[in-house]
Protein backbone atom coordinates (compact mmCIF):
# COMPACT_ATOMS: atom_id res chain seq x y z
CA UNK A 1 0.48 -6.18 -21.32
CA UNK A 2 1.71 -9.32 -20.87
CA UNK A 3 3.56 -11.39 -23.59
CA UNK A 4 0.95 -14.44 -23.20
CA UNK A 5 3.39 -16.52 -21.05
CA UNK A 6 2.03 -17.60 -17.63
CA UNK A 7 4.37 -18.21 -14.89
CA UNK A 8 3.83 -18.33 -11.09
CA UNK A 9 1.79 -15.14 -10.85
CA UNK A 10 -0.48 -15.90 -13.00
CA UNK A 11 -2.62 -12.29 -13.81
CA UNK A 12 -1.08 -9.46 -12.32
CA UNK A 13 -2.58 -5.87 -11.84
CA UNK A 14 -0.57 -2.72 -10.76
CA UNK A 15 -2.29 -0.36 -8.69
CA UNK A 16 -1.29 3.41 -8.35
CA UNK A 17 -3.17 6.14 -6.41
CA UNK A 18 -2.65 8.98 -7.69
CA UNK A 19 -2.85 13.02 -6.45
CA UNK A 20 -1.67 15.91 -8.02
CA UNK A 21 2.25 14.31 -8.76
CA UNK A 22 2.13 14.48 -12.20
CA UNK A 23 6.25 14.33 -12.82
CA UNK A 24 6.87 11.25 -10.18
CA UNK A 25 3.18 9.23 -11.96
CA UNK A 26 5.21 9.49 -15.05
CA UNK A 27 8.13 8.06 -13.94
CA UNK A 28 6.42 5.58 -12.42
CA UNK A 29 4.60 4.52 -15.30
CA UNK A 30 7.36 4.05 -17.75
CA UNK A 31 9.11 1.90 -15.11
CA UNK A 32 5.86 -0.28 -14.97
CA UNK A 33 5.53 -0.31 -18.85
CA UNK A 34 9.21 -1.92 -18.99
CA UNK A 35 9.05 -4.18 -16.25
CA UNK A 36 10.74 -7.05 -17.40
CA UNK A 37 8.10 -9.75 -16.23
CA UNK A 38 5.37 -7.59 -17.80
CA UNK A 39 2.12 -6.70 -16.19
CA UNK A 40 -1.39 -7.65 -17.23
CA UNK A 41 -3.07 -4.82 -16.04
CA UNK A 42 -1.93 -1.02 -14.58
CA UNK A 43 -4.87 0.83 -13.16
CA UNK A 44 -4.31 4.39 -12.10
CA UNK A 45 -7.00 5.63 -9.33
CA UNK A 46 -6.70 9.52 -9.87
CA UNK A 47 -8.21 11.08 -6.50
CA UNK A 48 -9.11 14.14 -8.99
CA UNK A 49 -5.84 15.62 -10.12
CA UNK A 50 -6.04 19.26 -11.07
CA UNK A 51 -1.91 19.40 -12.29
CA UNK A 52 -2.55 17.39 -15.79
CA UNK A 53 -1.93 14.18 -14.49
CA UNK A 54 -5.28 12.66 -16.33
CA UNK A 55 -4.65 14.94 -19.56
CA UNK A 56 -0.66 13.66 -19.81
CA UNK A 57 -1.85 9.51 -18.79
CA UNK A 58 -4.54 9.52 -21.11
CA UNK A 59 -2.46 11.03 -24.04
CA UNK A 60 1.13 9.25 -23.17
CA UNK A 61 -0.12 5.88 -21.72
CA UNK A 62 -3.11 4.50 -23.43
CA UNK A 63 -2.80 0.90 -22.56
CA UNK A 64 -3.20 2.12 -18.73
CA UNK A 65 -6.54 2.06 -17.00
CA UNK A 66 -7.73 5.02 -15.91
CA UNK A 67 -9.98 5.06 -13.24
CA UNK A 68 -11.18 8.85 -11.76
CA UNK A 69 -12.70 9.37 -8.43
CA UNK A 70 -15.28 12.17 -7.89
CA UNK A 71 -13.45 13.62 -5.07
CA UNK A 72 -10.54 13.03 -2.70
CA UNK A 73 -11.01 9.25 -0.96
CA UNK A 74 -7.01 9.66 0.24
CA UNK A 75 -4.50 6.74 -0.07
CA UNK A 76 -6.69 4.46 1.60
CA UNK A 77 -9.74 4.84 -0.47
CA UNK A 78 -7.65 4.84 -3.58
CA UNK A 79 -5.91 1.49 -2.51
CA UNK A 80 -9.46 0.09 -1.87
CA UNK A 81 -10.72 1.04 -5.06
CA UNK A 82 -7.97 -0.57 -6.42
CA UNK A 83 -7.65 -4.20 -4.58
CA UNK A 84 -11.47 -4.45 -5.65
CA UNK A 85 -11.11 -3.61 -9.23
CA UNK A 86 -8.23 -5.98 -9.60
CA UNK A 87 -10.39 -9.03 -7.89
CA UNK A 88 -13.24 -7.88 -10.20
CA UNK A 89 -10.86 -8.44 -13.08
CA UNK A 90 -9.94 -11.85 -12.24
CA UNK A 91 -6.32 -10.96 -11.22
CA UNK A 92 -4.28 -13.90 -9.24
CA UNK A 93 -1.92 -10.63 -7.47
CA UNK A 94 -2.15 -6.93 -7.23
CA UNK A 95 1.02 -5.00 -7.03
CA UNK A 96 0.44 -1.70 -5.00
CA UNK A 97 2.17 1.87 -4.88
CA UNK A 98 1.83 5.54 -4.39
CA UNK A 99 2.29 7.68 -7.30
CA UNK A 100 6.12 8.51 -6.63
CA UNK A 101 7.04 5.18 -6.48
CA UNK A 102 9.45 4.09 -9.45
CA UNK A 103 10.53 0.21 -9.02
CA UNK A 104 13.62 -0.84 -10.93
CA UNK A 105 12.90 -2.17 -14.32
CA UNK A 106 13.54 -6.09 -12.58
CA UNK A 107 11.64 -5.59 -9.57
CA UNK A 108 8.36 -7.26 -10.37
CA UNK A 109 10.64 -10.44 -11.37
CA UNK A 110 12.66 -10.20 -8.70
CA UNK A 111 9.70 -10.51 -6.09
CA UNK A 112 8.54 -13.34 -8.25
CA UNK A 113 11.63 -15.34 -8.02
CA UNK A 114 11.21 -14.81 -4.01
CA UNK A 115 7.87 -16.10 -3.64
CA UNK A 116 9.41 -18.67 -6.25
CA UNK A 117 11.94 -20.00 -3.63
CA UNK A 118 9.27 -21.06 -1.38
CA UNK A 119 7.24 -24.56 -1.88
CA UNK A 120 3.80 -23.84 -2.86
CA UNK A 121 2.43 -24.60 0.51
CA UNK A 122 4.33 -22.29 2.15
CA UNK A 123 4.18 -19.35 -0.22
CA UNK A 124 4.29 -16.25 1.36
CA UNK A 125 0.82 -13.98 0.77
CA UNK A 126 2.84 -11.18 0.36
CA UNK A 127 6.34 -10.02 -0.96
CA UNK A 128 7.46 -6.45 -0.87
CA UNK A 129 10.68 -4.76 -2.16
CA UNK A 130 12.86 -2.92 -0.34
CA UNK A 131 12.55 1.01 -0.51
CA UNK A 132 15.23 3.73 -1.33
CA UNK A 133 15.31 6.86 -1.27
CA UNK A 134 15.88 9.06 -4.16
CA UNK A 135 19.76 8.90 -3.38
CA UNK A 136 19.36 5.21 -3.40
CA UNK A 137 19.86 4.93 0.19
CA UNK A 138 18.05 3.15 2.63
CA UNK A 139 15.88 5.83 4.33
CA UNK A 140 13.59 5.85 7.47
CA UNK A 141 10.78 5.49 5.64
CA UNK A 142 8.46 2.14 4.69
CA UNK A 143 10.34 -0.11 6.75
CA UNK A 144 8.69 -3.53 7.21
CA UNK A 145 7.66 -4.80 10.78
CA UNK A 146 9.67 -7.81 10.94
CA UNK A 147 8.21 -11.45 11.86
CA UNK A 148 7.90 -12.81 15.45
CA UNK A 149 8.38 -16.76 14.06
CA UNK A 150 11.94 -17.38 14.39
CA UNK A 151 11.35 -20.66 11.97
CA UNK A 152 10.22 -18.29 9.72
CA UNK A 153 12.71 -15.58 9.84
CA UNK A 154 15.34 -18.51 9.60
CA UNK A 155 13.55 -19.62 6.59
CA UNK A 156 13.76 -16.37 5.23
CA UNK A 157 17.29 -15.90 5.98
CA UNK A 158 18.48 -18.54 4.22
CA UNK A 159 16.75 -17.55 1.26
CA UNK A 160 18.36 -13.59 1.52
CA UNK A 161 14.74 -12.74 2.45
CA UNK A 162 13.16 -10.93 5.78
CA UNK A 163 10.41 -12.78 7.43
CA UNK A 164 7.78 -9.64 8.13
CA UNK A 165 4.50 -9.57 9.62
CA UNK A 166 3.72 -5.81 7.65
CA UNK A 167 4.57 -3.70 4.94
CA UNK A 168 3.89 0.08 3.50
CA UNK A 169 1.84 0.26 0.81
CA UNK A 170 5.33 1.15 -1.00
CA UNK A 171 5.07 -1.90 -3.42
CA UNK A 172 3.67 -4.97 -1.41
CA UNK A 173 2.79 -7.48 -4.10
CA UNK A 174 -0.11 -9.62 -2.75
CA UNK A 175 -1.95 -12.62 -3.43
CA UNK A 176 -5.61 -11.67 -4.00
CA UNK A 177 -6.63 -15.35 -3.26
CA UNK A 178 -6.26 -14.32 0.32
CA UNK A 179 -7.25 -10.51 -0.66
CA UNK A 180 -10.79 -11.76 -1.70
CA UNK A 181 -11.44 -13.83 1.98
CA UNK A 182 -10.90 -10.61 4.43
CA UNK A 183 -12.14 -6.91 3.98
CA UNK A 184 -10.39 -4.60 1.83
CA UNK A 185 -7.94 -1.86 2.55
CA UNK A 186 -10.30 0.42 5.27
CA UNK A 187 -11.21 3.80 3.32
CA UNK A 188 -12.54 5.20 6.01
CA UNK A 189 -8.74 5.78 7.17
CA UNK A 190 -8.40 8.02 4.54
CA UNK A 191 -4.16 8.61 5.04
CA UNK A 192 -2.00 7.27 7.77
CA UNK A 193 -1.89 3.41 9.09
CA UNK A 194 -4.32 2.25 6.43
CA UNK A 195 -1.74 -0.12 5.00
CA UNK A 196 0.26 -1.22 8.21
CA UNK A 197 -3.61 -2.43 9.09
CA UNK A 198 -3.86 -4.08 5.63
CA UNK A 199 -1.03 -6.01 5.15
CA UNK A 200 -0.62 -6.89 8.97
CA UNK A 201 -4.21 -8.19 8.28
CA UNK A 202 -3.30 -10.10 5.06
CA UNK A 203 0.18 -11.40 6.62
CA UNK A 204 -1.97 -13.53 9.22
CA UNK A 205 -2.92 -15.43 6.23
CA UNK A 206 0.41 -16.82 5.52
CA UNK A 207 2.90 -14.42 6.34
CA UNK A 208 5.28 -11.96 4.09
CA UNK A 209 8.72 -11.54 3.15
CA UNK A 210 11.11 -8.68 2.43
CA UNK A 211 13.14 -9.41 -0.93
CA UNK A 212 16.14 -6.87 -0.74
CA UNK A 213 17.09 -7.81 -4.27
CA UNK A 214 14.03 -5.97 -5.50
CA UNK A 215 14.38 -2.73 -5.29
CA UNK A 216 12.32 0.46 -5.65
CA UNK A 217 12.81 4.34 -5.39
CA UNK A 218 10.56 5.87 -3.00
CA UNK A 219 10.55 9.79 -3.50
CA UNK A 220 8.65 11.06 -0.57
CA UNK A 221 10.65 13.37 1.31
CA UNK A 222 11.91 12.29 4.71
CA UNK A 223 9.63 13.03 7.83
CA UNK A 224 10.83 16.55 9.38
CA UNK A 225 10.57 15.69 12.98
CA UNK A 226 8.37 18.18 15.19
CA UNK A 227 6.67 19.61 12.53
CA UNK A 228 3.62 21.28 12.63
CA UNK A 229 0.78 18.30 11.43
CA UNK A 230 -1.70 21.08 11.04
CA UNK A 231 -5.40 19.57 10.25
CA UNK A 232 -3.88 16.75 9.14
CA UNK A 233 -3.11 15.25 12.54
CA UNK A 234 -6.37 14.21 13.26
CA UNK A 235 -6.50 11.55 10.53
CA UNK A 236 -2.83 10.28 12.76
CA UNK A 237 -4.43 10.47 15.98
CA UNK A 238 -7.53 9.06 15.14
CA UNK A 239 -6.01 6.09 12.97
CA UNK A 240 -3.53 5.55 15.76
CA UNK A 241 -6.75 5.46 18.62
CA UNK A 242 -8.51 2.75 16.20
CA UNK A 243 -5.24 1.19 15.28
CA UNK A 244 -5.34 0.70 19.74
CA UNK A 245 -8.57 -0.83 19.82
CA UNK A 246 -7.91 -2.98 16.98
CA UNK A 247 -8.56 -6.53 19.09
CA UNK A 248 -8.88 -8.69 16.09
CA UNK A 249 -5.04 -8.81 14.89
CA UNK A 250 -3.19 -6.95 17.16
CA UNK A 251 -2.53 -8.87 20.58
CA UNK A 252 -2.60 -6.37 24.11
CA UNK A 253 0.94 -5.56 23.56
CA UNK A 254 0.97 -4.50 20.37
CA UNK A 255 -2.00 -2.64 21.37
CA UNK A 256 -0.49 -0.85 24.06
CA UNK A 257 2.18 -0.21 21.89
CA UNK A 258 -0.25 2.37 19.45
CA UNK A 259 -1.58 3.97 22.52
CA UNK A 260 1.83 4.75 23.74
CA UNK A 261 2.48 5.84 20.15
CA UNK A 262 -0.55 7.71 19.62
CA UNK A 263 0.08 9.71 23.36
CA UNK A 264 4.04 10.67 22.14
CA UNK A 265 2.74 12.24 18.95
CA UNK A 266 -0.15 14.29 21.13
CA UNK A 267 2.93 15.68 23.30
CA UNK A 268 4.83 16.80 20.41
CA UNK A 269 2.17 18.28 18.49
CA UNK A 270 1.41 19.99 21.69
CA UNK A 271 4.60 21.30 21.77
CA UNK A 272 5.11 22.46 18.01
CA UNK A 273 1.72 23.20 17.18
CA UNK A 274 1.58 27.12 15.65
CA UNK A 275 -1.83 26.99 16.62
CA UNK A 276 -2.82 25.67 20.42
CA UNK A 277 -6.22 26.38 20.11
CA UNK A 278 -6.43 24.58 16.69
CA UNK A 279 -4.60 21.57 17.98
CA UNK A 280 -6.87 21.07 20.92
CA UNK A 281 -9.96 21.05 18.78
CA UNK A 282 -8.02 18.75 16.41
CA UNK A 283 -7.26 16.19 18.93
CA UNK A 284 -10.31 16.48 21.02
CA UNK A 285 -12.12 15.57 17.34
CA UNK A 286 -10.49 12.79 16.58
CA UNK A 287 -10.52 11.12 19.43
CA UNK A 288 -14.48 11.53 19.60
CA UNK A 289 -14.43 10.73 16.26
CA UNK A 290 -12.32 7.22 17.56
CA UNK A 291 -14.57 6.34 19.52
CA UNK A 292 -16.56 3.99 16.78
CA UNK A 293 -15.21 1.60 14.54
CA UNK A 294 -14.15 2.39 11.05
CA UNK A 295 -16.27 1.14 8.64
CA UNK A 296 -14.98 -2.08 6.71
CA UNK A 297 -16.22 -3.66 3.67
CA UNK A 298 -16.10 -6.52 1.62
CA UNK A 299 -14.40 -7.23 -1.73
CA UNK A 300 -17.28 -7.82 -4.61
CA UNK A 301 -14.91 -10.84 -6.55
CA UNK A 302 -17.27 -11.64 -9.40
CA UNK A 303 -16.45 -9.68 -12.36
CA UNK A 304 -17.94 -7.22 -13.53
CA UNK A 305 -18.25 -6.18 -17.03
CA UNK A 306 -16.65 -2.39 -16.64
CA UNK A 307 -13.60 -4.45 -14.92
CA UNK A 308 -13.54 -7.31 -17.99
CA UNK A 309 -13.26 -4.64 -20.23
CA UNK A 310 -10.52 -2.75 -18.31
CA UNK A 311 -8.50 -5.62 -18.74
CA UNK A 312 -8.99 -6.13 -22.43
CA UNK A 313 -8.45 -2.48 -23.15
CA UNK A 314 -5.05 -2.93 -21.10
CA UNK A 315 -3.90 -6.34 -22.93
């Protein structure tokens, strides 16, 4: 998709996981298609779809990978799916977001001419745009975790950038150099925390910044607060249990700070929960299920010959 021209990026993929939002996928899409540094590769990992959302790609959008899971793998397996296939193609970045993410039609240059500002050895690994809401307002959602370097957040500043240390996966681009030396996004996460784990993971590496004059429209409703998690808090309060053992980049504070998190979100699912008895099980599962490790695993760079011809089929 690109016009030939290399620049600073070099190869870039776009990665979207996709489930059952047909409408937003669209939308999304045709803002990648125009972006106006254009993309090398857009790979769609459909977590089996059953709206027409594989029918309406493959008929509307034939210069976009396709790539279809056989089941459910969540956000997180979807996003490690994707960071692999995009080292397998050869890719110098990979551009991440869910499938109701639509970035302005600059917003791929935009985080270019960020990472642009910076002197090669200091390049940020990662540069992420700032995330509205579908009134174009600044909502409570995605919000970066700011640095702790004040040299850096200076830095930053100056440039009209935020220092940050993490990022949603609501369109972090990030360099795979440093995507191909540490495990990939953890699939065993499944939804929730996968990708403040990731990038806070990847930031370590050289750090990230927030450029606010790249800008994309987030269309996830707003978090209702106290409502009923259902089944779906256990993937929360198990996440949030590993996110508290998690020795190897988060420091005792920060670890005490999950573990505080993860106890406030027990007492108000206690408290809201339609079910008690179903809550208790939930929690008392996850937890036991918290008590290993998820499982991590390491990104196959060579490429492969499926990937290669991804990439050709998407030129």
């Amino acid at each position: 998709m690109s016009d030939g021209k290399m620049d600073s990026l070099g190869c870039v993929a776009a990665i979207i996981v996709s489930f059952n939002r047909r409408q937003t996928l669209i939308e999304c899409l045709t803002s990648l298609t125009a972006q106006s540094r254009p993309l090398d590769l857009i790979l769609v990992i459909d977590n089996g779809s059953t709206d027409g959302t594989v029918e309406e790609v493959q008929r509307d959008f034939p210069r976009v990978a396709l790539e279809l899971q056989p089941y459910n793998r969540g956000g997180a397996g979807g996003f490690s799916e994707g960071v692999n296939r995009a080292l397998q193609a050869g890719c110098d970045y990979v551009w991440l977001m869910d499938d109701d993410v639509v970035p302005d039609h600059q917003a791929l240059e935009k985080l270019r001419d960020g990472l642009d500002a910076y002197p090669a050895s200091r390049r940020p690994v990662l540069a992420t745009s700032l995330v509205l809401d579908a009134h174009q307002n600044l909502g409570p959602r995605n919000r970066c975790v700011p640095s702790r370097d004040y040299a850096a957040l200076a830095d930053a500043a100056a440039k009209g950038h935020l220092a940050i240390r993490a990022s949603s996966f609501v369109a972090p681009l990030i360099d795979l150099s440093v995507s191909a030396q540490t495990a990939l996004p953890i699939a065993d996460y499944f939804i929730w925390h996968d990708d403040t784990e990731y990038t806070t993971r990847v930031c370590q590496h050289g750090g990230g910044i927030l450029v606010p004059a790249s800008t994309v429209v987030h269309y996830a409703a707003a978090p209702a607060p106290g409502k009923d998690l259902g089944l779906r808090l256990f993937y929360d309060v198990r996440n949030r249990a590993w996110m508290a053992r998690n020795r190897e980049i988060y420091s005792l504070v920060e670890r005490l700070y999950w573990a505080r998190g993860l106890v406030e979100l027990v007492l108000t699912q206690a408290r809201v929960a339609t079910s008690k008895a179903r809550f208790a099980r939930v929690v008392v599962s996850a937890l036991w299920a918290a008590r290993t490790r998820p499982r991590t695993e390491m990104p196959y760079v060579a490429a492969s010959k499926d990937s290669e011809n991804a990439l050709e089929s998407s030129a």
